[in-house]
C-alpha atoms as a PDB file:
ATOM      1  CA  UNK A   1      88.209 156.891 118.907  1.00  0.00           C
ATOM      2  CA  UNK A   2      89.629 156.897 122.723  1.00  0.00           C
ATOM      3  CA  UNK A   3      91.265 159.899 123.688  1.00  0.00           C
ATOM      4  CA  UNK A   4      92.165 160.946 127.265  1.00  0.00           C
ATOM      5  CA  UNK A   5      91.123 164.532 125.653  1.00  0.00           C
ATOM      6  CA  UNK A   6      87.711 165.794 125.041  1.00  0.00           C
ATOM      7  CA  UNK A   7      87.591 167.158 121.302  1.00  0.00           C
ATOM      8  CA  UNK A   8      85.340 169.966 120.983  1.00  0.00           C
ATOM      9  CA  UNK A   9      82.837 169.240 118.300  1.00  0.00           C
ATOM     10  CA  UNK A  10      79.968 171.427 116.728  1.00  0.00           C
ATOM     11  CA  UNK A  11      76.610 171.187 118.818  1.00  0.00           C
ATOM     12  CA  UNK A  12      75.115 169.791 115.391  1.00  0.00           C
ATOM     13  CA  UNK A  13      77.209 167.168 115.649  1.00  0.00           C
ATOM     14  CA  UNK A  14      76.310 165.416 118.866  1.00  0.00           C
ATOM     15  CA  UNK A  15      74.329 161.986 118.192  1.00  0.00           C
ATOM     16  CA  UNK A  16      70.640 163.066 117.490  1.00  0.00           C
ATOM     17  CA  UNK A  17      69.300 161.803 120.460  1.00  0.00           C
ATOM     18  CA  UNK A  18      71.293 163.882 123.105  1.00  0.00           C
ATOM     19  CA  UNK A  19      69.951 167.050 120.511  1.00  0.00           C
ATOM     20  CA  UNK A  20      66.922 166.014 120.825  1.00  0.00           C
ATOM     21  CA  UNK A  21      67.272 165.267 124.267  1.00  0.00           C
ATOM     22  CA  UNK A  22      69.044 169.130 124.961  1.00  0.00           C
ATOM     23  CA  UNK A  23      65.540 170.760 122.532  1.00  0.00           C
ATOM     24  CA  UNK A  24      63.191 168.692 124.649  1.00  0.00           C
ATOM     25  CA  UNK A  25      64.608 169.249 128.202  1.00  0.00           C
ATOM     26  CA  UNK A  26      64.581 173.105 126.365  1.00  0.00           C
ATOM     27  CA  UNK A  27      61.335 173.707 125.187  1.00  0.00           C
ATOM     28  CA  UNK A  28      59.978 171.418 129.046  1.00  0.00           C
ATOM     29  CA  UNK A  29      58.828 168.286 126.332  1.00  0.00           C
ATOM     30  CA  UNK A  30      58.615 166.142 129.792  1.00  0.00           C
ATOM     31  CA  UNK A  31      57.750 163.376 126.965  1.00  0.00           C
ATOM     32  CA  UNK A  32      60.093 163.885 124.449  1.00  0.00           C
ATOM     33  CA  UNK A  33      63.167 164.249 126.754  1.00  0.00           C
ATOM     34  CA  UNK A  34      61.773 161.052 128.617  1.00  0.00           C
ATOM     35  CA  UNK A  35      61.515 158.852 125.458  1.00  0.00           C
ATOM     36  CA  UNK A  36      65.610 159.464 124.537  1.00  0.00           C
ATOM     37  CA  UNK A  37      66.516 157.630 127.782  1.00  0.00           C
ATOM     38  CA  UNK A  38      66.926 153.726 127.780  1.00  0.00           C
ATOM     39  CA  UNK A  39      64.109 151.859 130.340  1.00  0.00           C
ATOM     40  CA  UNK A  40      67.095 150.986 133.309  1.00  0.00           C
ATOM     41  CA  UNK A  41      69.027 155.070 132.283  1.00  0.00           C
ATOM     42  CA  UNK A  42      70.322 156.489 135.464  1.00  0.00           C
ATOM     43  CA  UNK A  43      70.697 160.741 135.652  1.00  0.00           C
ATOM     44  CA  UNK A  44      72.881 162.312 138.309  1.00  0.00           C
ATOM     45  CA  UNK A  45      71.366 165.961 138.971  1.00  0.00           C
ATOM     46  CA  UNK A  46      72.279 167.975 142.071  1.00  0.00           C
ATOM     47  CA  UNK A  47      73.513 165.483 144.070  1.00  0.00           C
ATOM     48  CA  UNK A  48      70.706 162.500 143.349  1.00  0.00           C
ATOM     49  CA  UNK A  49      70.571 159.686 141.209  1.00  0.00           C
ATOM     50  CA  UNK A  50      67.230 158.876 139.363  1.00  0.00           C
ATOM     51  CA  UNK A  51      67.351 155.339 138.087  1.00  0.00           C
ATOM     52  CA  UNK A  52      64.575 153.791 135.514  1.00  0.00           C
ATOM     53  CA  UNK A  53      62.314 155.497 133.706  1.00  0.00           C
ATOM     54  CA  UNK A  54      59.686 156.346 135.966  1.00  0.00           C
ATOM     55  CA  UNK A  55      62.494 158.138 138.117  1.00  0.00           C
ATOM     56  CA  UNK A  56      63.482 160.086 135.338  1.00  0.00           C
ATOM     57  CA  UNK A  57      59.696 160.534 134.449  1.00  0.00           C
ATOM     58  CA  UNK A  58      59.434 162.758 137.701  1.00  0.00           C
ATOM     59  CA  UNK A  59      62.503 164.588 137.635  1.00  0.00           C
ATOM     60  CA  UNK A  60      61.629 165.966 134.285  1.00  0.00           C
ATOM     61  CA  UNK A  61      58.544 166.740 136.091  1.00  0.00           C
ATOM     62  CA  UNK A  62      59.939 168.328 138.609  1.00  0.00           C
ATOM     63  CA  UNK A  63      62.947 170.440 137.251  1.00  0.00           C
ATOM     64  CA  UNK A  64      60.756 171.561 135.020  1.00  0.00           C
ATOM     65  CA  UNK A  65      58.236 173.459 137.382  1.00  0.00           C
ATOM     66  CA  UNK A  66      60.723 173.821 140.002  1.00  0.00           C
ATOM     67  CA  UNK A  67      62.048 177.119 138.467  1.00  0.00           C
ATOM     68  CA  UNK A  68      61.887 179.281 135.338  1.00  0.00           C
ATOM     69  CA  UNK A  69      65.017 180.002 133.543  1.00  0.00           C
ATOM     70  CA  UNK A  70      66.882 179.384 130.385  1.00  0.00           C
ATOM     71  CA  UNK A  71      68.931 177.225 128.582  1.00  0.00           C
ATOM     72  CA  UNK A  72      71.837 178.135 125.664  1.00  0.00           C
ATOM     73  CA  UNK A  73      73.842 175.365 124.159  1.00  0.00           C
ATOM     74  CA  UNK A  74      77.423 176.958 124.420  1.00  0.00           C
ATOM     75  CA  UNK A  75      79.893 174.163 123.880  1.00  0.00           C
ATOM     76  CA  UNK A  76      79.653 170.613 122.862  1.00  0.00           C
ATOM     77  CA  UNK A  77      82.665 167.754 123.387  1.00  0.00           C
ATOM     78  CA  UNK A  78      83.070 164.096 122.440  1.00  0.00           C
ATOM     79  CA  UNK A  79      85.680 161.770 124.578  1.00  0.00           C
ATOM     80  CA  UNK A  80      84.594 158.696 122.209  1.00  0.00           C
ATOM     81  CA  UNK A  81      81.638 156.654 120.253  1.00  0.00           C
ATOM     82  CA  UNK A  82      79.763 156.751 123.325  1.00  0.00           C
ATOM     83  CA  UNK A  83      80.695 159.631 125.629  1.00  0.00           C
ATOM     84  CA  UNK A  84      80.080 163.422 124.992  1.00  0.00           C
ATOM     85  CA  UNK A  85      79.651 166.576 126.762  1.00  0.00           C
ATOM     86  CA  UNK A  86      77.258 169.322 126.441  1.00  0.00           C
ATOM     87  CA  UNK A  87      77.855 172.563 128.380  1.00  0.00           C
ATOM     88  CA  UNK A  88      74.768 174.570 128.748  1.00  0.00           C
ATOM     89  CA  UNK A  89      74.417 178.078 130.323  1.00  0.00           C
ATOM     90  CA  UNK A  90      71.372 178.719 132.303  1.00  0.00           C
ATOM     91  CA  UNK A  91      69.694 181.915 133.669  1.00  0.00           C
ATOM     92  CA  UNK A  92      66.602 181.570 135.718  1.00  0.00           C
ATOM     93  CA  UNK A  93      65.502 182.594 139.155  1.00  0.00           C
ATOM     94  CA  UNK A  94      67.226 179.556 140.866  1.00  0.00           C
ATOM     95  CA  UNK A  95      69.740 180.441 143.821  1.00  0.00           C
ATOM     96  CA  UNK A  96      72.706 182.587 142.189  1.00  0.00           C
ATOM     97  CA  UNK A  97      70.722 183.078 139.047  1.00  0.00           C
ATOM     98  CA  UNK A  98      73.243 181.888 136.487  1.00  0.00           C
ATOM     99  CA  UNK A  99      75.095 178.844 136.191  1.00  0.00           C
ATOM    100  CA  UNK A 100      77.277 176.470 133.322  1.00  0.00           C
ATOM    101  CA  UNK A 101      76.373 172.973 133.904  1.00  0.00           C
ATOM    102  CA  UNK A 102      78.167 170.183 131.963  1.00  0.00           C
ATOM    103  CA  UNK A 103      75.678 167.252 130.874  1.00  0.00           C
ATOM    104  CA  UNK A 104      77.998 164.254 131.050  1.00  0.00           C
ATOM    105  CA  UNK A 105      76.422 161.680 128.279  1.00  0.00           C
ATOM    106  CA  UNK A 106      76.756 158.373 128.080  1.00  0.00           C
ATOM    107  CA  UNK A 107      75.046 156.885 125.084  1.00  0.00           C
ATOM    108  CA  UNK A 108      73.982 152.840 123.835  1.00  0.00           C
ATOM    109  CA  UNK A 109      72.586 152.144 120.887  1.00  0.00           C
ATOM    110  CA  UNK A 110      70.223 155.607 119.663  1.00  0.00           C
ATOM    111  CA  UNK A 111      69.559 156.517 123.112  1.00  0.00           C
ATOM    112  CA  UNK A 112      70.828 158.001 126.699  1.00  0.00           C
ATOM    113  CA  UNK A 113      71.839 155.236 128.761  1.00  0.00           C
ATOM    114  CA  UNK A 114      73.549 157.805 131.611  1.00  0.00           C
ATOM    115  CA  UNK A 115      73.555 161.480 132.313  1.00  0.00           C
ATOM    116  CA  UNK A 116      75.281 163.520 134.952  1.00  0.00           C
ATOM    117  CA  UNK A 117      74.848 166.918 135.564  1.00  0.00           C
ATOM    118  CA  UNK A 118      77.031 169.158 137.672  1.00  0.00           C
ATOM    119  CA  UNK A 119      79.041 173.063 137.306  1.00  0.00           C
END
């Protein structure tokens, strides 16, 4: 399916390994959320990239202890076989204390091969 339109889907519904992905990154599994990304994955997060798993390795690490807040699942979109969306709302005490970020997936295969985070 190739649409030019995202098509909202049920959270349930994403491929298992962005949920379990979301419910690591949730619950601060740094190993769990590390293990759904492919060896060369690249995440875009505030303005850096992190390529390759040790990268990624030490951003989980890092967001993580940087700040306490947390996370709700709000809205969940597909754009085809291997893109989807998952908007998450976050409170925390991190500058302006509330914020909807959209993690841009790009999936191969059973696991994360790209994520980008922004507003």
């Amino acid at each position: 399916m190739t649409t030019n339109q995202p098509q909202t889907i049920a959270p349930q519904a994403l491929p298992e390994v962005i949920n379990r992905y979301l419910t690591a990154h949730r619950a601060h599994d740094k190993t769990t959320a590390c293990s759904a990304f492919t060896p060369d994955a690249t995440v875009v997060d505030d303005g850096n990239t992190y390529d390759g798993s040790a990268a990624i390795e030490e951003w989980l690490n890092r967001s993580a202890t940087e700040f306490t807040y947390t996370i709700e699942l709000t809205a969940a979109q597909r754009l085809d076989a291997t893109h989807y969306i998952a908007t998450q709302h976050l409170e925390g005490d991190f500058p302006g204390g509330t914020v909807d970020l959209r993690y841009r997936f790009t999936v191969r295969g059973d696991m994360i091969e790209h994520l980008v985070i922004a507003p």
